[in-house]
C-alpha atoms as a PDB file:
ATOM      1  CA  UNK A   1     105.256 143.136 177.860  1.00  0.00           C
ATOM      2  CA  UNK A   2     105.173 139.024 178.185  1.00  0.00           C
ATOM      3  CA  UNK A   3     107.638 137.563 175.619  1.00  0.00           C
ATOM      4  CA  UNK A   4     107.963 133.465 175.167  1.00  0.00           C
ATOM      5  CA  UNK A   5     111.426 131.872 173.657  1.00  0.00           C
ATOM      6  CA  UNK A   6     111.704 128.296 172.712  1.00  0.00           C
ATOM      7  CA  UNK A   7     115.359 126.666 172.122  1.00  0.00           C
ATOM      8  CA  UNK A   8     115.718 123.294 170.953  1.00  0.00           C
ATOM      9  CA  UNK A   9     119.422 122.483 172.167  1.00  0.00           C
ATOM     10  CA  UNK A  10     121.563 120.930 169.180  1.00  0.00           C
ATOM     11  CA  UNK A  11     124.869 120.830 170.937  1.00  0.00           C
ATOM     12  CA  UNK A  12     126.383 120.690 175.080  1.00  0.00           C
ATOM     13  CA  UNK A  13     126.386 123.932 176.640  1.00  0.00           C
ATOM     14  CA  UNK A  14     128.263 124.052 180.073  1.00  0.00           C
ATOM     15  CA  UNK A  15     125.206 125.937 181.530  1.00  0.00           C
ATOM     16  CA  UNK A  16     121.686 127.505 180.590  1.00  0.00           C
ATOM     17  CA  UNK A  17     123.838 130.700 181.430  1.00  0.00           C
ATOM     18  CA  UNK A  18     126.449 130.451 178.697  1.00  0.00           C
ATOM     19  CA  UNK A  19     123.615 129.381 176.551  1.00  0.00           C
ATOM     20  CA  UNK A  20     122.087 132.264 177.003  1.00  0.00           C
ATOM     21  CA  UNK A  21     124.859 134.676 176.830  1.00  0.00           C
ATOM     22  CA  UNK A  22     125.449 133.484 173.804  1.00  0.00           C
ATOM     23  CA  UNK A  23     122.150 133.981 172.580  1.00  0.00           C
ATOM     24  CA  UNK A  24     122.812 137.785 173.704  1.00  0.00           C
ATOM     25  CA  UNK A  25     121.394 137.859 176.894  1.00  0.00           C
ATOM     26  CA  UNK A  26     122.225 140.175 179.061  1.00  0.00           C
ATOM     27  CA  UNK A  27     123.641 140.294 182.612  1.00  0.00           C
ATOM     28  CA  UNK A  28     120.359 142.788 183.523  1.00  0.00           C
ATOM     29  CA  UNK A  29     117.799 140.476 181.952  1.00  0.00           C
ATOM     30  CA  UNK A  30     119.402 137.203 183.260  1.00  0.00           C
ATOM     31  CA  UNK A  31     119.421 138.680 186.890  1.00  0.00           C
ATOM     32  CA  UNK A  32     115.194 139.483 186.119  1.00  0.00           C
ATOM     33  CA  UNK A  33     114.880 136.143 184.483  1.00  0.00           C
ATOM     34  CA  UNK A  34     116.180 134.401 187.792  1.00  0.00           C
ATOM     35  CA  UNK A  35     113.810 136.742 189.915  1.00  0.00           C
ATOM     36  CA  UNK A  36     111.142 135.467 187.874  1.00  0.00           C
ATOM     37  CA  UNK A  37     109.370 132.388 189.076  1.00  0.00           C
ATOM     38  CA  UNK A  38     109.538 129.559 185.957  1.00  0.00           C
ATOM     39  CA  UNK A  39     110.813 132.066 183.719  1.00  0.00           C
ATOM     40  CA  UNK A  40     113.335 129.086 182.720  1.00  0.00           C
ATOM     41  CA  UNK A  41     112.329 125.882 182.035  1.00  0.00           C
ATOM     42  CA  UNK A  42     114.220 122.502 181.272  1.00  0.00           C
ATOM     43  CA  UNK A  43     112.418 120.103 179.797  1.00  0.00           C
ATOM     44  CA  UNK A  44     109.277 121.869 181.302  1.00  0.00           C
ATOM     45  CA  UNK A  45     111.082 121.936 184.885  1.00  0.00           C
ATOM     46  CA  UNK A  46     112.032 125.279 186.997  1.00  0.00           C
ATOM     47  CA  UNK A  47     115.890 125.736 186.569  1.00  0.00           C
ATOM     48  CA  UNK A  48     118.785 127.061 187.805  1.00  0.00           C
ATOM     49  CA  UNK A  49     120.921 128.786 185.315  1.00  0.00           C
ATOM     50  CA  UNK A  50     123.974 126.804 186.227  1.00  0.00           C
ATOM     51  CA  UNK A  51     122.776 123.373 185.198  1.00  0.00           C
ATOM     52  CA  UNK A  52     124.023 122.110 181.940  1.00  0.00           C
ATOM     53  CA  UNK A  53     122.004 121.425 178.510  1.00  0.00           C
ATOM     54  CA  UNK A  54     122.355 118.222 176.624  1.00  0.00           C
ATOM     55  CA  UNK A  55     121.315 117.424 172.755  1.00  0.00           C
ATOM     56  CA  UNK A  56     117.768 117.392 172.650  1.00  0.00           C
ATOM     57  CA  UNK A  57     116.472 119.084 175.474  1.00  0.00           C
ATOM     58  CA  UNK A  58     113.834 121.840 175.172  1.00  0.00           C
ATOM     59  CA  UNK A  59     114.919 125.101 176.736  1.00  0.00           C
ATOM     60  CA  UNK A  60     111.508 127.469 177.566  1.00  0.00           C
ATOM     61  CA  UNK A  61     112.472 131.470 178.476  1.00  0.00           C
ATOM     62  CA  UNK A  62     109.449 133.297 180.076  1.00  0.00           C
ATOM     63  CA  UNK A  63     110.287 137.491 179.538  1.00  0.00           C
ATOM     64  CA  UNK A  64     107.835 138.770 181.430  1.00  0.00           C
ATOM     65  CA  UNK A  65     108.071 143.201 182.300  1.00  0.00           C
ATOM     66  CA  UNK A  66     104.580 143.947 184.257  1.00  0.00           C
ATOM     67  CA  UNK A  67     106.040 147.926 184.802  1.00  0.00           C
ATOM     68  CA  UNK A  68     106.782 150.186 182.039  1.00  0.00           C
ATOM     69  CA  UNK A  69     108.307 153.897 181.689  1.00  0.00           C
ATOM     70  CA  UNK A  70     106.014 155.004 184.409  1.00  0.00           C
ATOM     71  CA  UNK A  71     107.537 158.389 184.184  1.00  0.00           C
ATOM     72  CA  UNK A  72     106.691 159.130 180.361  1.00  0.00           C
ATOM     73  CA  UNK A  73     102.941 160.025 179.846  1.00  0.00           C
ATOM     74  CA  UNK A  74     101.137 158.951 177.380  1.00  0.00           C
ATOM     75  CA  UNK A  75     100.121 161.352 175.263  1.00  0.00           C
ATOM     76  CA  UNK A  76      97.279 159.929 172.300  1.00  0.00           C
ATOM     77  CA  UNK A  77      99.066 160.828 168.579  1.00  0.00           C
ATOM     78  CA  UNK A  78      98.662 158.941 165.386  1.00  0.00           C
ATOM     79  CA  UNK A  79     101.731 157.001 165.153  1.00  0.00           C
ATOM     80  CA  UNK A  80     103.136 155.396 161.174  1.00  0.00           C
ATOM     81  CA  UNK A  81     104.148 152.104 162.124  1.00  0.00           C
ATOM     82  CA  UNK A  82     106.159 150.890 159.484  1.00  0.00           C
ATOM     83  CA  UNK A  83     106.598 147.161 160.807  1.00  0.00           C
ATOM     84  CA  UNK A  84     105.817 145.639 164.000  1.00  0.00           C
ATOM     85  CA  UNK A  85     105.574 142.239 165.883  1.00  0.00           C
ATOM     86  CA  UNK A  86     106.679 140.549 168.949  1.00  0.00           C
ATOM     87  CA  UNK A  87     110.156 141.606 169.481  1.00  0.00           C
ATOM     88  CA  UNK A  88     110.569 145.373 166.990  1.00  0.00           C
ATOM     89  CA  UNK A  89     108.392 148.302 166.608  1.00  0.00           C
ATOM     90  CA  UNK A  90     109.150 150.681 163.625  1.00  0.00           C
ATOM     91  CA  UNK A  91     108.092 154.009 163.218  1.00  0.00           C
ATOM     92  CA  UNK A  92     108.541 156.470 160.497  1.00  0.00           C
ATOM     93  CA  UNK A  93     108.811 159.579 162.992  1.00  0.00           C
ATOM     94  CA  UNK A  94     107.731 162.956 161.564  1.00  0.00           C
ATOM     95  CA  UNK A  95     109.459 166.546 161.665  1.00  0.00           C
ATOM     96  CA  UNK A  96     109.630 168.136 165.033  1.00  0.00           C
ATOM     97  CA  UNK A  97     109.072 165.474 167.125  1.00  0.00           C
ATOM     98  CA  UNK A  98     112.072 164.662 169.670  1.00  0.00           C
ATOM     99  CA  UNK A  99     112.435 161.270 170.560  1.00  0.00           C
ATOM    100  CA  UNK A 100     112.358 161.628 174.738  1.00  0.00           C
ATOM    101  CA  UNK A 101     110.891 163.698 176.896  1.00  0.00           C
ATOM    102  CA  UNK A 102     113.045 166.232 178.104  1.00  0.00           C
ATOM    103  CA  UNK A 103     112.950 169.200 180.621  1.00  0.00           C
ATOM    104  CA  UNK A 104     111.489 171.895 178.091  1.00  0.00           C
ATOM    105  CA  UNK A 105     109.130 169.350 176.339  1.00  0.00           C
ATOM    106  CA  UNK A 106     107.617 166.805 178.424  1.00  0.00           C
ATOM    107  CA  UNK A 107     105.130 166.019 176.521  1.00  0.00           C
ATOM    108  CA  UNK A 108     103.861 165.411 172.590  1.00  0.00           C
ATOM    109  CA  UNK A 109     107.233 163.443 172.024  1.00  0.00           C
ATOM    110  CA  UNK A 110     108.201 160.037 170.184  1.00  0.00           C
ATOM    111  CA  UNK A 111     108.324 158.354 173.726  1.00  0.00           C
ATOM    112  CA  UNK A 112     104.565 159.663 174.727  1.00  0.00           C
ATOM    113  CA  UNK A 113     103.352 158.328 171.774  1.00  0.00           C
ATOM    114  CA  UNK A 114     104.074 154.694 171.593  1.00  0.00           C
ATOM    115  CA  UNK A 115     103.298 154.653 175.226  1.00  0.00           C
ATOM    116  CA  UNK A 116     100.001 155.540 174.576  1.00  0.00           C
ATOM    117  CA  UNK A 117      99.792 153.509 171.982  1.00  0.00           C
ATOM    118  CA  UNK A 118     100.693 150.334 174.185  1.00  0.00           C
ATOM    119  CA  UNK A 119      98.390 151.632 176.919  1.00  0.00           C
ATOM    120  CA  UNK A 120      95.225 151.747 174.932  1.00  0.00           C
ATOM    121  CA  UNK A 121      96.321 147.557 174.580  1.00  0.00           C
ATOM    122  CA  UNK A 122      96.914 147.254 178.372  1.00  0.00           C
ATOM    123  CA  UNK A 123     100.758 146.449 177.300  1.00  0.00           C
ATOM    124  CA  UNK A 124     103.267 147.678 179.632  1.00  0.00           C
ATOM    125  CA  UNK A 125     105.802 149.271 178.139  1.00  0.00           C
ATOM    126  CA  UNK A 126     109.259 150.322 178.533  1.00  0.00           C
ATOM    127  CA  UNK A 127     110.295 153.021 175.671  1.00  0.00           C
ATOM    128  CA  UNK A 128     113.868 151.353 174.181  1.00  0.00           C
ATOM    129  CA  UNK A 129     114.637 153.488 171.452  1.00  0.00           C
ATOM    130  CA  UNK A 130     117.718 152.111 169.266  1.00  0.00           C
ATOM    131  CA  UNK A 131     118.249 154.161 166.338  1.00  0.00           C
ATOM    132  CA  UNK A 132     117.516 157.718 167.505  1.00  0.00           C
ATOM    133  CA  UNK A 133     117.196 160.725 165.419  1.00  0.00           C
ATOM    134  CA  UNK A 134     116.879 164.505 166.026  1.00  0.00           C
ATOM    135  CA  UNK A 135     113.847 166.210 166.639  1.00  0.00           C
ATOM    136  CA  UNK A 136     113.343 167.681 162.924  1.00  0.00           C
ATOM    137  CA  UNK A 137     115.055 164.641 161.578  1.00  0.00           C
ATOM    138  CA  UNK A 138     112.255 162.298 159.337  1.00  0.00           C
ATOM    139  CA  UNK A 139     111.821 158.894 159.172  1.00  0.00           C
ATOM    140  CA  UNK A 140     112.713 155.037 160.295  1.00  0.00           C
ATOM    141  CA  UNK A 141     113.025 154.758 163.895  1.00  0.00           C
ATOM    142  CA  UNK A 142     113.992 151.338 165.205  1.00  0.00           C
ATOM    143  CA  UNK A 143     112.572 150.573 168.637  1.00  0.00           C
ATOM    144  CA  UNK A 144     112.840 147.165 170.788  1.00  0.00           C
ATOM    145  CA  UNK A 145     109.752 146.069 172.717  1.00  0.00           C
ATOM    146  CA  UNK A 146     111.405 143.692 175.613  1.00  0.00           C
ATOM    147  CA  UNK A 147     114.636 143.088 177.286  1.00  0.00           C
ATOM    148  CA  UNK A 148     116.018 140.680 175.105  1.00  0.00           C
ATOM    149  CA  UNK A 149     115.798 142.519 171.545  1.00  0.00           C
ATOM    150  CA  UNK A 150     117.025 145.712 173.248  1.00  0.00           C
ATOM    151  CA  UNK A 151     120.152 143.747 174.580  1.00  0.00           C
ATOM    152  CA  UNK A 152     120.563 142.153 170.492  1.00  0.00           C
ATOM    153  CA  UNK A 153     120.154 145.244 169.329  1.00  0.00           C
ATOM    154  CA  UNK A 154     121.918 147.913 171.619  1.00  0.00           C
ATOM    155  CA  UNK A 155     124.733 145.626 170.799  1.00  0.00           C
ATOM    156  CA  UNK A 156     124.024 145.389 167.370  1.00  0.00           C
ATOM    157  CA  UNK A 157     124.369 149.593 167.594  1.00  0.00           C
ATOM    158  CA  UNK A 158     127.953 149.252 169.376  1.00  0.00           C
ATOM    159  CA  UNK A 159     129.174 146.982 166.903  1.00  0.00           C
ATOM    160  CA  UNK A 160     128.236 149.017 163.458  1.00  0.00           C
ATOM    161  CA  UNK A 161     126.074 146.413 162.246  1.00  0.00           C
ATOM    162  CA  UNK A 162     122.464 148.298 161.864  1.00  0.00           C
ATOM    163  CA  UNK A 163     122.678 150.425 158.632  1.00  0.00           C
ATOM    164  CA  UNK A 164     121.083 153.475 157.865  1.00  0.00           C
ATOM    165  CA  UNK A 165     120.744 155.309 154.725  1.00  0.00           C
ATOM    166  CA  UNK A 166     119.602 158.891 154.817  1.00  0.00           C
ATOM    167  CA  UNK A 167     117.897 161.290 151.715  1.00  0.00           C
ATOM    168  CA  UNK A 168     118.975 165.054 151.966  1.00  0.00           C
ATOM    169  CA  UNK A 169     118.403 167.962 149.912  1.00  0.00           C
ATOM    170  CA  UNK A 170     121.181 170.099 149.457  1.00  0.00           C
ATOM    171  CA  UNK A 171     122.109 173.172 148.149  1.00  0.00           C
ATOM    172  CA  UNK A 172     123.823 173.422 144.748  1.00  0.00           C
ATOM    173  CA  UNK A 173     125.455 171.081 143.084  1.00  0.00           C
ATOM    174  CA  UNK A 174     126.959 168.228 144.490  1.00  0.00           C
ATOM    175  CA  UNK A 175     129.752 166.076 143.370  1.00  0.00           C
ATOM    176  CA  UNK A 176     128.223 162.647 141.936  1.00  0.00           C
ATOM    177  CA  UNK A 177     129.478 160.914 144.888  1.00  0.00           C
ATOM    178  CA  UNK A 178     131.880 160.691 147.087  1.00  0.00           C
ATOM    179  CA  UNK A 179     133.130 160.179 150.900  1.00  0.00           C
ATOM    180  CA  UNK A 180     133.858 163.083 153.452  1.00  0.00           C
ATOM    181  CA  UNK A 181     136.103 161.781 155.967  1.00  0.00           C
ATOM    182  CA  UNK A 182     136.690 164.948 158.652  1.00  0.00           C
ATOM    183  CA  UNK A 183     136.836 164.599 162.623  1.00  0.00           C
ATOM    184  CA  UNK A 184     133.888 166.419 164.274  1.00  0.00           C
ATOM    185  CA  UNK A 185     134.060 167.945 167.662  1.00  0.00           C
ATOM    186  CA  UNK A 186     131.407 170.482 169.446  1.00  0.00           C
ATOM    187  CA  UNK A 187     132.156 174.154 168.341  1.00  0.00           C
ATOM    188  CA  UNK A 188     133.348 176.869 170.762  1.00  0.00           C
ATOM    189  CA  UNK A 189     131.175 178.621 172.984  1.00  0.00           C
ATOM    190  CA  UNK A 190     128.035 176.176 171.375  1.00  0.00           C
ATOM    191  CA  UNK A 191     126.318 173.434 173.163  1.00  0.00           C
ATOM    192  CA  UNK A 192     124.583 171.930 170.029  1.00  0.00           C
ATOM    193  CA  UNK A 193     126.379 173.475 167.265  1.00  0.00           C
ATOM    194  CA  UNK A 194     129.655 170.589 165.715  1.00  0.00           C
ATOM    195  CA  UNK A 195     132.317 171.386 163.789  1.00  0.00           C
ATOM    196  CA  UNK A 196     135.269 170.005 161.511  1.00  0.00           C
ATOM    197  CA  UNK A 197     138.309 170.035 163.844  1.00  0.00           C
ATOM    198  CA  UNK A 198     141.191 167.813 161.950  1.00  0.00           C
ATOM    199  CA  UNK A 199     143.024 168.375 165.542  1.00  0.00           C
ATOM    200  CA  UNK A 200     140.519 167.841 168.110  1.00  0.00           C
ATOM    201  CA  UNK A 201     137.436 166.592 166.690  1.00  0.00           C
ATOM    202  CA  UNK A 202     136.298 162.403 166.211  1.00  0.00           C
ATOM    203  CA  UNK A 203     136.788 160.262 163.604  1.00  0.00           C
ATOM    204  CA  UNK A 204     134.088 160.512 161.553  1.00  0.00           C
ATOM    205  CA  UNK A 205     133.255 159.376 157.838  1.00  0.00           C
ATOM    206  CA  UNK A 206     130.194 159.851 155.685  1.00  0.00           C
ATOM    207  CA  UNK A 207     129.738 157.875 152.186  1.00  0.00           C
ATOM    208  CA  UNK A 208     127.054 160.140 149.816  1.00  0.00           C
ATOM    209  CA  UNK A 209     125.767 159.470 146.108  1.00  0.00           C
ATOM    210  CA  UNK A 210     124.294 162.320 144.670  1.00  0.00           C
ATOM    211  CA  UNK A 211     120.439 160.925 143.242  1.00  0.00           C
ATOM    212  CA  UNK A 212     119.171 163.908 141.022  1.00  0.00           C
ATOM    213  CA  UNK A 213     119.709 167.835 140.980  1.00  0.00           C
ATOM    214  CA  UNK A 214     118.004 170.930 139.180  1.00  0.00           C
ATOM    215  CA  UNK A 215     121.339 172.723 138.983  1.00  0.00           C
ATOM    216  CA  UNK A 216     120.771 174.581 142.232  1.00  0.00           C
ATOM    217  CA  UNK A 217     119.658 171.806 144.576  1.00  0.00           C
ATOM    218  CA  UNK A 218     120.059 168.154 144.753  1.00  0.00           C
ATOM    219  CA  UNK A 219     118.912 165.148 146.375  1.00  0.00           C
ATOM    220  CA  UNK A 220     121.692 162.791 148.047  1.00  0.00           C
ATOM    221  CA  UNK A 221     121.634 159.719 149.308  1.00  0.00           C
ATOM    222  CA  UNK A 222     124.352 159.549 152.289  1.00  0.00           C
ATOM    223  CA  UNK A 223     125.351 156.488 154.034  1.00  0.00           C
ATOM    224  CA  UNK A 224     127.037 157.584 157.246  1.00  0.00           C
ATOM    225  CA  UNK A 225     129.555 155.048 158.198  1.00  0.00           C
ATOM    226  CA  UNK A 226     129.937 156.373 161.974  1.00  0.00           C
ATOM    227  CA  UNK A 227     127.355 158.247 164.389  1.00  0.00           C
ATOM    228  CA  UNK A 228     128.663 161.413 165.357  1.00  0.00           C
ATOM    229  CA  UNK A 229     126.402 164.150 166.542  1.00  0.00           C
ATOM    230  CA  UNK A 230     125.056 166.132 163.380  1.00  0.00           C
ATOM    231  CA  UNK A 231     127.600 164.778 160.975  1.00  0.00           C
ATOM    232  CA  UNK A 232     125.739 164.641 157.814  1.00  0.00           C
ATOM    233  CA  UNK A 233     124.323 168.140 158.465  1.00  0.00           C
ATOM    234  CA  UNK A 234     128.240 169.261 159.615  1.00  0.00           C
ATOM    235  CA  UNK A 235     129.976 167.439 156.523  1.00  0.00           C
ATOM    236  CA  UNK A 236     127.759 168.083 153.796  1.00  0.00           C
ATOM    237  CA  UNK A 237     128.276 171.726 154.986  1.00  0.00           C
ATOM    238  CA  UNK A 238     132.055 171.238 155.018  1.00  0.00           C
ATOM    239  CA  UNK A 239     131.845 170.070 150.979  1.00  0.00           C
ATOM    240  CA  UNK A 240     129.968 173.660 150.364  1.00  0.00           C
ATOM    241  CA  UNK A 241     126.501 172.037 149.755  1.00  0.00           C
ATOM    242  CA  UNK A 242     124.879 172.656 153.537  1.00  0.00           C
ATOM    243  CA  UNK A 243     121.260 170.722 153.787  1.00  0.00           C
ATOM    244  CA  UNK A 244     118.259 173.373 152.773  1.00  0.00           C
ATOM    245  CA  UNK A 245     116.194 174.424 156.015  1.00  0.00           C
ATOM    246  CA  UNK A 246     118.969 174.279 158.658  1.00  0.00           C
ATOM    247  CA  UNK A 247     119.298 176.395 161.053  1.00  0.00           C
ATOM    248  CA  UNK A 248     122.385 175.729 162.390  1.00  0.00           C
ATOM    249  CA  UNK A 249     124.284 175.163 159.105  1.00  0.00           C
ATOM    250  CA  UNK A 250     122.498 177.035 156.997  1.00  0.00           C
ATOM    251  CA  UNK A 251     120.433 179.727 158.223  1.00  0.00           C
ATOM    252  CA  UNK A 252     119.989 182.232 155.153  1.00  0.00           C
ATOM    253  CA  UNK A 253     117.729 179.340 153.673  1.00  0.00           C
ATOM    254  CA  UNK A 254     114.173 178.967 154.408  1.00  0.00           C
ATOM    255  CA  UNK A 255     113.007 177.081 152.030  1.00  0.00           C
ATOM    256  CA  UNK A 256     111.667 174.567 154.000  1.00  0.00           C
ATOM    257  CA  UNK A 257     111.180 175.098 157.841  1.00  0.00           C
ATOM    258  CA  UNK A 258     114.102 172.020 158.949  1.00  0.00           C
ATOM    259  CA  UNK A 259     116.925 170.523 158.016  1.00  0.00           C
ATOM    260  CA  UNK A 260     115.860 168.569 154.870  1.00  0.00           C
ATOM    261  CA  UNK A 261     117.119 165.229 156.343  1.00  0.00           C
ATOM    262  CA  UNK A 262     114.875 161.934 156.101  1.00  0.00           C
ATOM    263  CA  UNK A 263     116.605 158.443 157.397  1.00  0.00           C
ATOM    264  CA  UNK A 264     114.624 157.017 154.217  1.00  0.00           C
ATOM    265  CA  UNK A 265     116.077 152.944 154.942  1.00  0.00           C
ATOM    266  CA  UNK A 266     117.278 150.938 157.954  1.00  0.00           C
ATOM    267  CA  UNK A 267     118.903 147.330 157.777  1.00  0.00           C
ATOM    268  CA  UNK A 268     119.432 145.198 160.173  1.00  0.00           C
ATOM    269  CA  UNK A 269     119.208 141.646 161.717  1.00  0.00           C
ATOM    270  CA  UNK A 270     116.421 140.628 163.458  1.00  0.00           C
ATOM    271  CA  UNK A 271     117.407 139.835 167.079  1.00  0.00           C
ATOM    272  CA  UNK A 272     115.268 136.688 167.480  1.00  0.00           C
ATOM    273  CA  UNK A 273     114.903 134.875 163.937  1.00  0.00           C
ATOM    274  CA  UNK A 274     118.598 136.377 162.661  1.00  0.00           C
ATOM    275  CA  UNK A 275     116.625 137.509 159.507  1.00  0.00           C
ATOM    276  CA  UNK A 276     117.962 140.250 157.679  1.00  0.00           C
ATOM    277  CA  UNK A 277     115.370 143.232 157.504  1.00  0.00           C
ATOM    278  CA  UNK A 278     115.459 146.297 155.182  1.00  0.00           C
ATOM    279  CA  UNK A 279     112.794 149.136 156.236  1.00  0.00           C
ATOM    280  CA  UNK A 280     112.273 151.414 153.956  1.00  0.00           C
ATOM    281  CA  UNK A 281     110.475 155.070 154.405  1.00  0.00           C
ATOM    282  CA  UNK A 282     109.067 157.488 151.364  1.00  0.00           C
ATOM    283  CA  UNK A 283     110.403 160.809 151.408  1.00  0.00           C
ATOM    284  CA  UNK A 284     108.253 162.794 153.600  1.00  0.00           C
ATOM    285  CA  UNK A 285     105.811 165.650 152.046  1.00  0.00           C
ATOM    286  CA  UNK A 286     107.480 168.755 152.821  1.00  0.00           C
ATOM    287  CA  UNK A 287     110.718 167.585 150.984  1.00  0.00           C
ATOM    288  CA  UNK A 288     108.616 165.808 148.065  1.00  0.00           C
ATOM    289  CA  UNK A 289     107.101 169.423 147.615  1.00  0.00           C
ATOM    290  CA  UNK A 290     110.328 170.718 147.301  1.00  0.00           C
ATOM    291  CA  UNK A 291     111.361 168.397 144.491  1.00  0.00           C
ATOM    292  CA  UNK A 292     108.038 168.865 142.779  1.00  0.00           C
ATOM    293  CA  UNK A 293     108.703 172.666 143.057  1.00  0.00           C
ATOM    294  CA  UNK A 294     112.325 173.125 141.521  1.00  0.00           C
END
């Protein structure tokens, strides 16, 4: 993956380095940039990153990654690419589909398939997956496609500042809205399974707005406001109204074969232009049919 940056310096900087820390480099990619013959040019002249920028000089940054995840195979799949171009790739991931490979499933996952998908390009790629979501989880999948917008953005992750709305179906009726705010922690004797613990468990708060119901189900928007493992599944259960289809949660309802969970939007800001970007994703068919149905 070859990325080009162009900075037209409008202010002293004590050194290309603090210029580019600011401009959320990190140490990893500064270190590659400096292995990297001309990956930083001065005024179209090889630099070290010590030397200082002055008002008007031209800044050129060379990203250039000729290996990718050499250890992921690519596997060919028909991928929904909600939005793409030099620096993001957005998917709209379907049900059962993990995002990595793992030790039981090494194949036929999220990773595989954009990897193939760069392949048939000739692109090396390294898979940098920022917003992840479980395997039978549906919907907008953020993923950076060089060095720099996975430094931007894994940052962007730490800080709270990518947003992510979810659509669930749950069952009964729920309140019209309303916030759960309950401390998760893993559940005894479980090595998946969470639970509410207000003793041992972590902070965790989930915002929810309840969009339609039928009387015995209803769709609800949730805005989860931290990133705890399973919390929308493990607090909407914790209110009484458990998602339909989860197995964990919920397992007298089958209904639908998952968790009826869809990460329908994602906002964010781009990590090159600073643009603010909303990607949305429709509801996927299996929980449409359900609506349709009731």
């Amino acid at each position: 993956m070859i990325r080009n940056l162009d900075y037209k310096i409008t202010q002293e900087a004590d050194s290309i380095l603090s210029f580019l820390k600011e401009h959320g480099y990190s140490s990893n990619l500064i270190v590659h940039l400096k292995k990297t013959p001309e990956s930083i040019l001065k005024n179209g002249i090889w630099s070290y990153v010590n030397e200082p920028l002055h008002a008007g000089d031209l800044l050129h940054i060379h990203i250039e990654e000729n290996e990718g995840s050499d250890h992921i195979v690519p596997n060919k799949m028909s991928l929904s690419i909600l939005y793409e171009d030099e620096d993001i790739l957005v998917i709209d991931k379907p049900a059962n589909m993990p995002i990595h490979p793992s030790m039981n499933h090494y194949e036929q996952t999220l990773a595989n398939g954009v990897l193939w998908y760069y392949a048939t390009q000739r692109i090396p790629y390294t898979f940098r997956c920022i917003t992840r979501l479980d395997r039978d989880t549906t919907g907008v999948t953020l993923l950076a496609k060089h060095m720099l917008s996975a430094s931007v953005l894994s940052k962007a992750m730490q800080q709270k500042l990518i947003q992510k709305e979810y659509l669930a179906l749950c069952d009964g009726v729920t309140p019209e809205h309303g916030t759960i705010n309950a401390p998760i922690c893993r559940a005894a004797d479980s090595v998946i399974e969470r639970c509410v613990d207000f003793e041992k468990g972590d902070s965790a708060v989930t915002h929810f707005t309840r969009e339609w119901t039928n009387g015995q189900i209803s769709l609800v928007r949730v805005k989860p406001e931290t990133g705890r493992t399973h919390q929308i599944r493990v607090h909407m259960k914790h209110i009484g109204h458990p998602l339909l289809g989860d197995f964990l949660y919920h397992p007298e309802d089958h209904s639908i074969s998952r968790q009826a969970l869809h990460c329908a939007s994602l906002t964010f800001t781009h990590p090159i232009t600073g643009e603010t970007l909303t990607i949305n994703a429709k509801l996927p068919e299996d929980m449409q049919q359900l609506l349709s149905q009731s």
